[in-house]
PDB file of N, CA and C in Angstrom:
ATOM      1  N   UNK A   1      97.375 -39.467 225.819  1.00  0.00           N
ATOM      2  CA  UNK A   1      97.959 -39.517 224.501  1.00  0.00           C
ATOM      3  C   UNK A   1      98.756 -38.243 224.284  1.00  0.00           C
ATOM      4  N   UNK A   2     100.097 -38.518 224.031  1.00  0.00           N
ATOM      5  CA  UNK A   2     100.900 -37.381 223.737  1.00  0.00           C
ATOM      6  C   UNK A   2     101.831 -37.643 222.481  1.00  0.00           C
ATOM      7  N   UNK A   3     102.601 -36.472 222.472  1.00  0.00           N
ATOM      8  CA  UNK A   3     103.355 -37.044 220.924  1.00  0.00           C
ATOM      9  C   UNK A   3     104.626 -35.826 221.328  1.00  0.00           C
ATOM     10  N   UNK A   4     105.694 -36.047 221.158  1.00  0.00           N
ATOM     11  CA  UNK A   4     106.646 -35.218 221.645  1.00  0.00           C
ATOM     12  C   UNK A   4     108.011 -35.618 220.407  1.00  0.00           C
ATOM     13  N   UNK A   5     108.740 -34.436 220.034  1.00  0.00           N
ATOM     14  CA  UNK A   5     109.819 -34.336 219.176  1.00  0.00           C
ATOM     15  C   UNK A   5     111.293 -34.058 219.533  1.00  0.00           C
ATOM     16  N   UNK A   6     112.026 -34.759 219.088  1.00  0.00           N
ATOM     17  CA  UNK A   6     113.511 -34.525 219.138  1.00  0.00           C
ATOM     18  C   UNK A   6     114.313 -34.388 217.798  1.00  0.00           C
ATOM     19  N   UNK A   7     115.559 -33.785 218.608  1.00  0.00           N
ATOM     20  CA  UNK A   7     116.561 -33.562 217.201  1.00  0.00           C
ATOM     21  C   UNK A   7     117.448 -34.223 217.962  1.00  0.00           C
ATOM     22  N   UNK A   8     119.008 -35.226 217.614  1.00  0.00           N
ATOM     23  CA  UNK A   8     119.962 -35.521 218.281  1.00  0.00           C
ATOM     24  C   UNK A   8     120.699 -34.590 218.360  1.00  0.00           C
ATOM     25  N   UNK A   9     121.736 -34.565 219.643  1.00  0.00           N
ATOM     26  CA  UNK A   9     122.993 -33.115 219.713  1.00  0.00           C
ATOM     27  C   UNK A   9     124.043 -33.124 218.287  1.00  0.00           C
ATOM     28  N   UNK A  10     123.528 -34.254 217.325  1.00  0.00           N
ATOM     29  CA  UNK A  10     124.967 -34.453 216.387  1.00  0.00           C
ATOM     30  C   UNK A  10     123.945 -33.783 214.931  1.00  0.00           C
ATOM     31  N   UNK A  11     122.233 -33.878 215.147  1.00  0.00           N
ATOM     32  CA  UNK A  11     121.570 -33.428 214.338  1.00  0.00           C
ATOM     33  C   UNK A  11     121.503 -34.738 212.962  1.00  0.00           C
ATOM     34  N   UNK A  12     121.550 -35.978 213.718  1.00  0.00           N
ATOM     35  CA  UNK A  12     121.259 -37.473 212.920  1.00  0.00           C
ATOM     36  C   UNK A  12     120.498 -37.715 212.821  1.00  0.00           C
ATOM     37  N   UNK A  13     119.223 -37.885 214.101  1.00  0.00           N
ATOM     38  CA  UNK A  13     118.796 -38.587 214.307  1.00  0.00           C
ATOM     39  C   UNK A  13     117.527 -37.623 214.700  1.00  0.00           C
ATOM     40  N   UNK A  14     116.311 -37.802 214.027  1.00  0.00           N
ATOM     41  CA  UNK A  14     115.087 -37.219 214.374  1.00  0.00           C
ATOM     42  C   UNK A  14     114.325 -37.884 214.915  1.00  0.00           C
ATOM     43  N   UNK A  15     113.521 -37.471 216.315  1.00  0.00           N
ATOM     44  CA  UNK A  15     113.032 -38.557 217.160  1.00  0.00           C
ATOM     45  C   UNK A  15     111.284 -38.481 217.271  1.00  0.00           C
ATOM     46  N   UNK A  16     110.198 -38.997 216.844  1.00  0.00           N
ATOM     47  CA  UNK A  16     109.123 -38.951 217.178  1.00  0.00           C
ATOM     48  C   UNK A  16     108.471 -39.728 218.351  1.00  0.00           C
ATOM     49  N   UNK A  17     108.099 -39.499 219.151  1.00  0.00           N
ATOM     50  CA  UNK A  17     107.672 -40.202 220.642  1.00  0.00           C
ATOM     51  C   UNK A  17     106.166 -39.924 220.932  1.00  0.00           C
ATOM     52  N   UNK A  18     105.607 -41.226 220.901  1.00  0.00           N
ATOM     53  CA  UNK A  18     104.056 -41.354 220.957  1.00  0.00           C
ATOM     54  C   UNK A  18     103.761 -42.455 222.427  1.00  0.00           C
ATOM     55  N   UNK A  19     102.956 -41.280 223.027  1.00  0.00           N
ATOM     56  CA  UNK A  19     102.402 -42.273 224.321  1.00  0.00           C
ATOM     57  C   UNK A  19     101.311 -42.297 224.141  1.00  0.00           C
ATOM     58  N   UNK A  20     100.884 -43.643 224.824  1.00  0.00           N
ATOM     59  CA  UNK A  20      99.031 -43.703 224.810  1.00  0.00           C
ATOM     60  C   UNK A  20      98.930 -44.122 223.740  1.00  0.00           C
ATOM     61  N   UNK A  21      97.764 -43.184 223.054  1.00  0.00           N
ATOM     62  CA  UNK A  21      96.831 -44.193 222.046  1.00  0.00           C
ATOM     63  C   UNK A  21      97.418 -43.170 220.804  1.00  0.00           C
ATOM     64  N   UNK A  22      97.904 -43.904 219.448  1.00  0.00           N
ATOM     65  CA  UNK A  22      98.225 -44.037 218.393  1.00  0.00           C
ATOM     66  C   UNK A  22      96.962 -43.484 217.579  1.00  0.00           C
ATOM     67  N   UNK A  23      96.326 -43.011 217.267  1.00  0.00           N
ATOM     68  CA  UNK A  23      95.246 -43.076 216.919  1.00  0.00           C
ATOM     69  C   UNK A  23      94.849 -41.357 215.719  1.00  0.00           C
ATOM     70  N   UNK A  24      93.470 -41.658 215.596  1.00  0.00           N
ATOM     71  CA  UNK A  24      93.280 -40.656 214.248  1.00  0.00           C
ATOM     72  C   UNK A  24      93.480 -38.871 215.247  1.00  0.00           C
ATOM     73  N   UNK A  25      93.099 -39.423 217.151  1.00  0.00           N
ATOM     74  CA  UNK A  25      93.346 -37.893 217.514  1.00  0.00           C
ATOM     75  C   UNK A  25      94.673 -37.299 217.580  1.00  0.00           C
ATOM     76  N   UNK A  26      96.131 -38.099 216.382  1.00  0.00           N
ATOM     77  CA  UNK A  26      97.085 -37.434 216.288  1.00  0.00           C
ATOM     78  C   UNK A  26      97.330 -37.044 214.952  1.00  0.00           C
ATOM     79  N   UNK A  27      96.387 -37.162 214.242  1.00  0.00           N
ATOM     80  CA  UNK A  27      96.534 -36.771 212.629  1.00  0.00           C
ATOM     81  C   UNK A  27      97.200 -35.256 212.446  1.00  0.00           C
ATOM     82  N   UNK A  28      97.121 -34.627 212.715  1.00  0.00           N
ATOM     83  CA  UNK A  28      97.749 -33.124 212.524  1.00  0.00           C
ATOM     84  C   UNK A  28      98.872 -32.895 213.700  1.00  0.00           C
ATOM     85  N   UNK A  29      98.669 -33.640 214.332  1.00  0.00           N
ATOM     86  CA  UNK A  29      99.849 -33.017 215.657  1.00  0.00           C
ATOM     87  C   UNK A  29     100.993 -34.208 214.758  1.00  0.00           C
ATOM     88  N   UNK A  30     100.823 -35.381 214.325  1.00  0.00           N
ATOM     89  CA  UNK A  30     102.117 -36.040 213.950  1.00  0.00           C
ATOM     90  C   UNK A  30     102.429 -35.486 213.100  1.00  0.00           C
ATOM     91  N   UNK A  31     102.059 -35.225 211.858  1.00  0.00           N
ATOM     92  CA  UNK A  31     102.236 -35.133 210.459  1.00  0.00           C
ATOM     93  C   UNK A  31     102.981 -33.268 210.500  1.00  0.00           C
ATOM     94  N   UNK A  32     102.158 -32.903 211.833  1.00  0.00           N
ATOM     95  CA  UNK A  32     103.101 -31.405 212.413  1.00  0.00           C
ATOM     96  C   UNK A  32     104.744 -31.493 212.270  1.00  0.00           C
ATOM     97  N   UNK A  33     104.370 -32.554 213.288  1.00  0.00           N
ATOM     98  CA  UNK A  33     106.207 -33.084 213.654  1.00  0.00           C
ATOM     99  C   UNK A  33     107.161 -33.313 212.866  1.00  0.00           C
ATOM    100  N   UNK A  34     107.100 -34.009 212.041  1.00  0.00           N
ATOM    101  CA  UNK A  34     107.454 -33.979 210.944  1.00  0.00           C
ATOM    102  C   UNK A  34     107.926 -32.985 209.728  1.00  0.00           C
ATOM    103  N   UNK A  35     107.278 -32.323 209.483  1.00  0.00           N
ATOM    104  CA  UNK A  35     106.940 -31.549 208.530  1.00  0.00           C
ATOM    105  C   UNK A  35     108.051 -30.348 208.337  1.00  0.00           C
ATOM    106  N   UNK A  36     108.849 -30.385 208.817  1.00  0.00           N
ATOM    107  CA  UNK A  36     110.099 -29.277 208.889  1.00  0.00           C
ATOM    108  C   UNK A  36     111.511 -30.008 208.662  1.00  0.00           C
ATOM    109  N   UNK A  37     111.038 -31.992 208.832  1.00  0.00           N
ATOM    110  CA  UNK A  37     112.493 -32.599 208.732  1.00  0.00           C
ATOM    111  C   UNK A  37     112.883 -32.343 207.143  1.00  0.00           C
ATOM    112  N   UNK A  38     114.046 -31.965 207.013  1.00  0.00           N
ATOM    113  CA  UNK A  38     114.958 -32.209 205.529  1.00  0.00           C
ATOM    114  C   UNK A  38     116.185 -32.786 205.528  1.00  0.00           C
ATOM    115  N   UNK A  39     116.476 -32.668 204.508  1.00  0.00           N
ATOM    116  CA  UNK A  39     118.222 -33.196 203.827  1.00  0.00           C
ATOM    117  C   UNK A  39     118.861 -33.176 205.123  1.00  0.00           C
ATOM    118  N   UNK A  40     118.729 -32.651 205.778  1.00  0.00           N
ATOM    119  CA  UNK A  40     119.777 -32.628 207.164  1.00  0.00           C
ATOM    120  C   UNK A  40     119.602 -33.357 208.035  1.00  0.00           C
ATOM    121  N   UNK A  41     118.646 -34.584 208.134  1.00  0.00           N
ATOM    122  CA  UNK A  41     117.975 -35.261 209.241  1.00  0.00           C
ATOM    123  C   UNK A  41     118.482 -36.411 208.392  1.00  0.00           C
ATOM    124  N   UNK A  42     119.100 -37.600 208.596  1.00  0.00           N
ATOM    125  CA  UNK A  42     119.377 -38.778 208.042  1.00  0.00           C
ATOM    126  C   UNK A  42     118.218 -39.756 208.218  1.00  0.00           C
ATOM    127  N   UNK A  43     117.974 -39.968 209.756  1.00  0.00           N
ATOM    128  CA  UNK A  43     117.112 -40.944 209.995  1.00  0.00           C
ATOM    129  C   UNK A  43     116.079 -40.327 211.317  1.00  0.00           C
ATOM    130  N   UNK A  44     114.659 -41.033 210.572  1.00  0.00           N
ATOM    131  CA  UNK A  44     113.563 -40.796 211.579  1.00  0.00           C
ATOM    132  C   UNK A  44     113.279 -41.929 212.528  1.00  0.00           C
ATOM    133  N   UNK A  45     113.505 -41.398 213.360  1.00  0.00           N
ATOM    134  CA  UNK A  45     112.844 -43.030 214.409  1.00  0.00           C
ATOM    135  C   UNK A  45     111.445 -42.448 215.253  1.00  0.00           C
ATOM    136  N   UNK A  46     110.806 -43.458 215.143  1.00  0.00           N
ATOM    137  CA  UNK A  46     109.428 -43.247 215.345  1.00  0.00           C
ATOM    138  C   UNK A  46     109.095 -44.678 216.756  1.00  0.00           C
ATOM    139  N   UNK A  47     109.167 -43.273 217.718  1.00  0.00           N
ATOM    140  CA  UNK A  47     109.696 -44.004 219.297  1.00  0.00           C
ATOM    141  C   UNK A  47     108.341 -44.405 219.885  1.00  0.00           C
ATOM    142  N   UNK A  48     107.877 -45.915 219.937  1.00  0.00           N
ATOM    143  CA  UNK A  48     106.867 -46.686 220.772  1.00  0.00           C
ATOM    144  C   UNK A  48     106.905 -46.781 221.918  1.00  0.00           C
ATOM    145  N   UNK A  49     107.656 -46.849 222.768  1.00  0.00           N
ATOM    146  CA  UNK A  49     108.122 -47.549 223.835  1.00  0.00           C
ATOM    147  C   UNK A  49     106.580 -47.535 224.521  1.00  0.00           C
ATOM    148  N   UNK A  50     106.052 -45.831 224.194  1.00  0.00           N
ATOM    149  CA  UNK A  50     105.073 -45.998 225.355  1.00  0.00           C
ATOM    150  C   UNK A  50     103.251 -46.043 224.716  1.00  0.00           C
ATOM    151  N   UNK A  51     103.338 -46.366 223.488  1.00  0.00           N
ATOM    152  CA  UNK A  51     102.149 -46.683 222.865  1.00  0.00           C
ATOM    153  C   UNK A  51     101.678 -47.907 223.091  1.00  0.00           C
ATOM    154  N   UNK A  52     100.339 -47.255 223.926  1.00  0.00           N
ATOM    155  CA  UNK A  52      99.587 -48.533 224.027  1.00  0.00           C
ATOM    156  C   UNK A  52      98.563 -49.340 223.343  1.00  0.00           C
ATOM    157  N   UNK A  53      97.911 -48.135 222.039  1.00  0.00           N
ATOM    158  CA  UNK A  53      97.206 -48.775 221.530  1.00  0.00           C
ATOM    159  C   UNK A  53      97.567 -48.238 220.037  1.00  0.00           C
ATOM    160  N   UNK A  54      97.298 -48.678 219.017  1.00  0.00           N
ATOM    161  CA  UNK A  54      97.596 -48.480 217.838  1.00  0.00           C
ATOM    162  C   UNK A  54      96.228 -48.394 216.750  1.00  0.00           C
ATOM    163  N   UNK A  55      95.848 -48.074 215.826  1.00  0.00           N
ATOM    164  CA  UNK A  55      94.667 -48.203 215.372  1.00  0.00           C
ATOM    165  C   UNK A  55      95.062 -48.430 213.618  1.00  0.00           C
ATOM    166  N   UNK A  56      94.092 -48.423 213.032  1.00  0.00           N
ATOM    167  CA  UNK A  56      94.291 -48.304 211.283  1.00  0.00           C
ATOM    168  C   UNK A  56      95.011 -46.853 210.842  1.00  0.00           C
ATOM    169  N   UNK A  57      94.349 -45.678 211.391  1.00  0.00           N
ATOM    170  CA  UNK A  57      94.711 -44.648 211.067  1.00  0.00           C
ATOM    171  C   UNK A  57      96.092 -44.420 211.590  1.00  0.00           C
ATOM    172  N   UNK A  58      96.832 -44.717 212.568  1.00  0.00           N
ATOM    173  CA  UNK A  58      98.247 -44.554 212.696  1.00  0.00           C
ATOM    174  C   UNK A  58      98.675 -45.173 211.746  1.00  0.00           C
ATOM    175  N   UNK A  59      98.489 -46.324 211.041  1.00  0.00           N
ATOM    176  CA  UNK A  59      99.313 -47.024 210.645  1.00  0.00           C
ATOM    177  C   UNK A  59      99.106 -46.601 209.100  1.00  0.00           C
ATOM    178  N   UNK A  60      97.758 -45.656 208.487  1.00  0.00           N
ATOM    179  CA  UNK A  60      98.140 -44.835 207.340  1.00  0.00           C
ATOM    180  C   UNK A  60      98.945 -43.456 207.580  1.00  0.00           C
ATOM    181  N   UNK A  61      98.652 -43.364 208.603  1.00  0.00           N
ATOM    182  CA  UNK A  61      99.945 -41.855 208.931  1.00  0.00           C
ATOM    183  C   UNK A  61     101.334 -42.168 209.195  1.00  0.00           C
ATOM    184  N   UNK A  62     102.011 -43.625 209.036  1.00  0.00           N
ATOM    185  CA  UNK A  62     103.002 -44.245 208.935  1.00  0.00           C
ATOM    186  C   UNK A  62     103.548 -43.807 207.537  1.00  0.00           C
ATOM    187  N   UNK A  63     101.978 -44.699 206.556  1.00  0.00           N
ATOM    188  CA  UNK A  63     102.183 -44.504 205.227  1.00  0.00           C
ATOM    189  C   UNK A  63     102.514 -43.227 204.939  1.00  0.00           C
ATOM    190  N   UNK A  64     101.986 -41.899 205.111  1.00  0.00           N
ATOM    191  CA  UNK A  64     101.681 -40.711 204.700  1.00  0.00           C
ATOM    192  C   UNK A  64     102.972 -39.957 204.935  1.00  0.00           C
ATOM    193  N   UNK A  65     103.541 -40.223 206.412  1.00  0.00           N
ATOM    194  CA  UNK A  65     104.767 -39.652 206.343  1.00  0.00           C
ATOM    195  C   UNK A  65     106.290 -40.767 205.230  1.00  0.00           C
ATOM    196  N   UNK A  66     106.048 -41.724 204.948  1.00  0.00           N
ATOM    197  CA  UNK A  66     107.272 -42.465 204.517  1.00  0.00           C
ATOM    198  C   UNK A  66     106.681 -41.456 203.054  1.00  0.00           C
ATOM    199  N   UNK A  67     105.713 -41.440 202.701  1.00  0.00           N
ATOM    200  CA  UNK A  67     105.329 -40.999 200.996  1.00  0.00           C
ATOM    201  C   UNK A  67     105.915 -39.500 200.807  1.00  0.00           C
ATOM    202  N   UNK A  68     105.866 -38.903 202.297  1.00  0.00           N
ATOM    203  CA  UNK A  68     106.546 -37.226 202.476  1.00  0.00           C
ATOM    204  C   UNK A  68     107.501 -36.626 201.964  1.00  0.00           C
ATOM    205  N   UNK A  69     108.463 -37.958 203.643  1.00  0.00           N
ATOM    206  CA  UNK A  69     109.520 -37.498 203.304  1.00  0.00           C
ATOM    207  C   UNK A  69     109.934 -38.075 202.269  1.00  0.00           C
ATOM    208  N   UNK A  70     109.372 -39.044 201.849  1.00  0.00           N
ATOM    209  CA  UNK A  70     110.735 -39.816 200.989  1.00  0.00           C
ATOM    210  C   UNK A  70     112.056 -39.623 200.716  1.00  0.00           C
ATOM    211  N   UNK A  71     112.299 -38.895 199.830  1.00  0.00           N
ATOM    212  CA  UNK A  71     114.193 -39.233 199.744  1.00  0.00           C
ATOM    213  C   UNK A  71     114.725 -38.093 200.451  1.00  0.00           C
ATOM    214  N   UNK A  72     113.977 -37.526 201.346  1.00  0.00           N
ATOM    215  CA  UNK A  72     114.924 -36.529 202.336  1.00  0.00           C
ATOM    216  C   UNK A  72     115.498 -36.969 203.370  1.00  0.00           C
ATOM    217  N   UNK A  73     115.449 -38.086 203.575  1.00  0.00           N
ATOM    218  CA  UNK A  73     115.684 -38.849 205.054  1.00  0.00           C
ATOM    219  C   UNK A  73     116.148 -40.192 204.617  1.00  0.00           C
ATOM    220  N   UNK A  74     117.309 -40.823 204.931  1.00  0.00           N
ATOM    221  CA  UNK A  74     117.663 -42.378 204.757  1.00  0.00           C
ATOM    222  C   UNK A  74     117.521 -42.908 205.366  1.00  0.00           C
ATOM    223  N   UNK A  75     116.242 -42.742 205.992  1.00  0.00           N
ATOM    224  CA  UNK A  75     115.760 -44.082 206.664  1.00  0.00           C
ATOM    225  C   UNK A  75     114.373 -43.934 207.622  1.00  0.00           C
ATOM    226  N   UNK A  76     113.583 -44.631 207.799  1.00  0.00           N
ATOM    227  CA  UNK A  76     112.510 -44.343 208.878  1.00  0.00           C
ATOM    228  C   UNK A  76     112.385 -45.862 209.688  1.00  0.00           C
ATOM    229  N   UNK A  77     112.762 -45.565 210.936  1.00  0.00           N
ATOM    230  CA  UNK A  77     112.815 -46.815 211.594  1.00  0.00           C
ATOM    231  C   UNK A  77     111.828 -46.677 213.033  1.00  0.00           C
ATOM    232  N   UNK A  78     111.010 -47.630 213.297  1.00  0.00           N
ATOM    233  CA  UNK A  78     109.809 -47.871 214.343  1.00  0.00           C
ATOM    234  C   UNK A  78     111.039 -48.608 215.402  1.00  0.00           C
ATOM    235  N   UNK A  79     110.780 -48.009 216.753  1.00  0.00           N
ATOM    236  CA  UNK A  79     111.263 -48.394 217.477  1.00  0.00           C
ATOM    237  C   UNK A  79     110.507 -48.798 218.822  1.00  0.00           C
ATOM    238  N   UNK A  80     111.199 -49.775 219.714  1.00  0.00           N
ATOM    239  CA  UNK A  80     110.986 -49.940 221.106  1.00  0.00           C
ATOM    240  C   UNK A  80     109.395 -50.547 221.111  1.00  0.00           C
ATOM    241  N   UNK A  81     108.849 -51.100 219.953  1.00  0.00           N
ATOM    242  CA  UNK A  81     107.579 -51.965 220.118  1.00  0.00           C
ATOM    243  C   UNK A  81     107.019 -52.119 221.217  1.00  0.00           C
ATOM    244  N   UNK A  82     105.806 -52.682 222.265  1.00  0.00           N
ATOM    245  CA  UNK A  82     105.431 -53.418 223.094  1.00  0.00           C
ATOM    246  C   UNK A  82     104.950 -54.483 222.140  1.00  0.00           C
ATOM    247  N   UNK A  83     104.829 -55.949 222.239  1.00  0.00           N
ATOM    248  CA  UNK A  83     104.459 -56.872 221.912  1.00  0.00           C
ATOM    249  C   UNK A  83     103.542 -57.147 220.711  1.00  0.00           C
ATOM    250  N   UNK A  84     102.209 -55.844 221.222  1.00  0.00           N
ATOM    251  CA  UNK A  84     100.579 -56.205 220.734  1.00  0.00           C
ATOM    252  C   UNK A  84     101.013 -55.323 219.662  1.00  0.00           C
ATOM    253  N   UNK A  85     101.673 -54.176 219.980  1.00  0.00           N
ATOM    254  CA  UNK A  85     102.703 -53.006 218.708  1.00  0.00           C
ATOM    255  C   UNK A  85     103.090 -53.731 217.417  1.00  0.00           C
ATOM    256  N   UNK A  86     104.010 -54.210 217.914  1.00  0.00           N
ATOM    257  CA  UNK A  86     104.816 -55.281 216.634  1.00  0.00           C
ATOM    258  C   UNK A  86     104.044 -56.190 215.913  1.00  0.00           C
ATOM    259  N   UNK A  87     102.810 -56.811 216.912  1.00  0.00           N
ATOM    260  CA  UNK A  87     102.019 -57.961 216.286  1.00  0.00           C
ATOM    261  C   UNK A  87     101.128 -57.018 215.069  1.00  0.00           C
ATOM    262  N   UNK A  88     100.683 -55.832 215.622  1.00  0.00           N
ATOM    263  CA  UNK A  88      99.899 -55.188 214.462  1.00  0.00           C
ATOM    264  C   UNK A  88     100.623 -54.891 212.812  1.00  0.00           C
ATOM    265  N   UNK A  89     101.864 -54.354 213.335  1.00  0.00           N
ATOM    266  CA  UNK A  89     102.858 -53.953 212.554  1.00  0.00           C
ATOM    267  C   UNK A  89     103.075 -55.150 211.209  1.00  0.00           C
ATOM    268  N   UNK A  90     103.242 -56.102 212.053  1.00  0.00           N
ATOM    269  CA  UNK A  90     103.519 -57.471 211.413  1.00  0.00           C
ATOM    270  C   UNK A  90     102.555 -57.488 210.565  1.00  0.00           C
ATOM    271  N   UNK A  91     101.387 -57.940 211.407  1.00  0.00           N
ATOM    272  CA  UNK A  91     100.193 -58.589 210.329  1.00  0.00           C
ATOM    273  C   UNK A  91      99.879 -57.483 209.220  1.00  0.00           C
ATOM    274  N   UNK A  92     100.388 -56.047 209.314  1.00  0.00           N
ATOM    275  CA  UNK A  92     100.002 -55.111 208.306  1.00  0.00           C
ATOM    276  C   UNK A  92     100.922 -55.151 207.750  1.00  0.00           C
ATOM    277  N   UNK A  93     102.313 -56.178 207.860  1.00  0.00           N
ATOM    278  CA  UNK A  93     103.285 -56.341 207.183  1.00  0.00           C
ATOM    279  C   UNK A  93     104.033 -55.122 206.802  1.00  0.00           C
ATOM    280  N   UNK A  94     103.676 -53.944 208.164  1.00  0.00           N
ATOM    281  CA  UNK A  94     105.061 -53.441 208.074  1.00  0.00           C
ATOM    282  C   UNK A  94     106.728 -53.312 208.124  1.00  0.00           C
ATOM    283  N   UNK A  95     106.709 -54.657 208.438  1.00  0.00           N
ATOM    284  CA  UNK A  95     108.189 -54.667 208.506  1.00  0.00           C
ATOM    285  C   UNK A  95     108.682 -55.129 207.189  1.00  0.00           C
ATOM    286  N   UNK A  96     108.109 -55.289 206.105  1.00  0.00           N
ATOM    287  CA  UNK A  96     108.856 -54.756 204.673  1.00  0.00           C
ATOM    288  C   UNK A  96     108.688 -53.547 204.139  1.00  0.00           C
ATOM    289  N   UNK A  97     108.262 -52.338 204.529  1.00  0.00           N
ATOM    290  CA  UNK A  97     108.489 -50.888 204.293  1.00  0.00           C
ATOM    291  C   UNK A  97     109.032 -50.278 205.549  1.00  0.00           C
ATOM    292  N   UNK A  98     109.227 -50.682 206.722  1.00  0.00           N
ATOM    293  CA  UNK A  98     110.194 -50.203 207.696  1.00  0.00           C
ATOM    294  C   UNK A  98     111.077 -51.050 208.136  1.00  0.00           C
ATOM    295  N   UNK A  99     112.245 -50.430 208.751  1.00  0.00           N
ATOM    296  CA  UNK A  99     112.757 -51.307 209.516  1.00  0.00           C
ATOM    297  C   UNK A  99     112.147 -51.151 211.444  1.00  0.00           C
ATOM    298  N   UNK A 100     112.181 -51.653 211.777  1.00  0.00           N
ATOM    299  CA  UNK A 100     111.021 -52.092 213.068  1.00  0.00           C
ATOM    300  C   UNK A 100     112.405 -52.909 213.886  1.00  0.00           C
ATOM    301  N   UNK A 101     112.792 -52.255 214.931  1.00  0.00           N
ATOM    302  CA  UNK A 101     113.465 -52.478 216.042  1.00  0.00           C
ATOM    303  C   UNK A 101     112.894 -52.898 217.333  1.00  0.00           C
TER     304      UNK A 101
END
């Protein structure tokens, strides 16, 4: 389980990247990551590709960061799903408070 951060070279696009397990042992390391984006970051994408497992508590630290940043950022978008990803997402009916790629 890792969690790793980007900025784009144009400074658009803020990148969060979670491998492994999603879970409550990233509560302070995500909410870390985060925590410095402002007015200057348009959009957060919050990169799956390599999450394999997801739990309840990621998916309130979803909540916790959209309640953050709120209007500092136009937009927070979940990206690069695996399958069982999206199915959770779904049934917690996140894809009417994110957009989910």
């Amino acid at each position: 389980m890792s969690l790793s951060k980007s900025l784009s070279s144009d400074g658009k696009t803020f990148t969060i990247q979670i491998a492994g397990k999603f879970d409550f042992n990233l509560v302070q390391e995500f909410r870390a990551a985060y925590s410095n984006v402002g007015d200057t970051t348009p959009q957060v994408v919050i990169d799956l590709r390599d999450t394999e497992y997801m739990d309840s508590s990621a998916l309130g630290m979803l909540l916790n960061m959209q309640k953050n940043l709120g209007s500092k950022v136009s937009g927070i978008k979940i990206a690069n799903c695996r399958p069982q990803i999206r199915k959770i997402l779904q049934i917690s009916r996140f894809d009417k408070k994110f957009e989910i790629d």
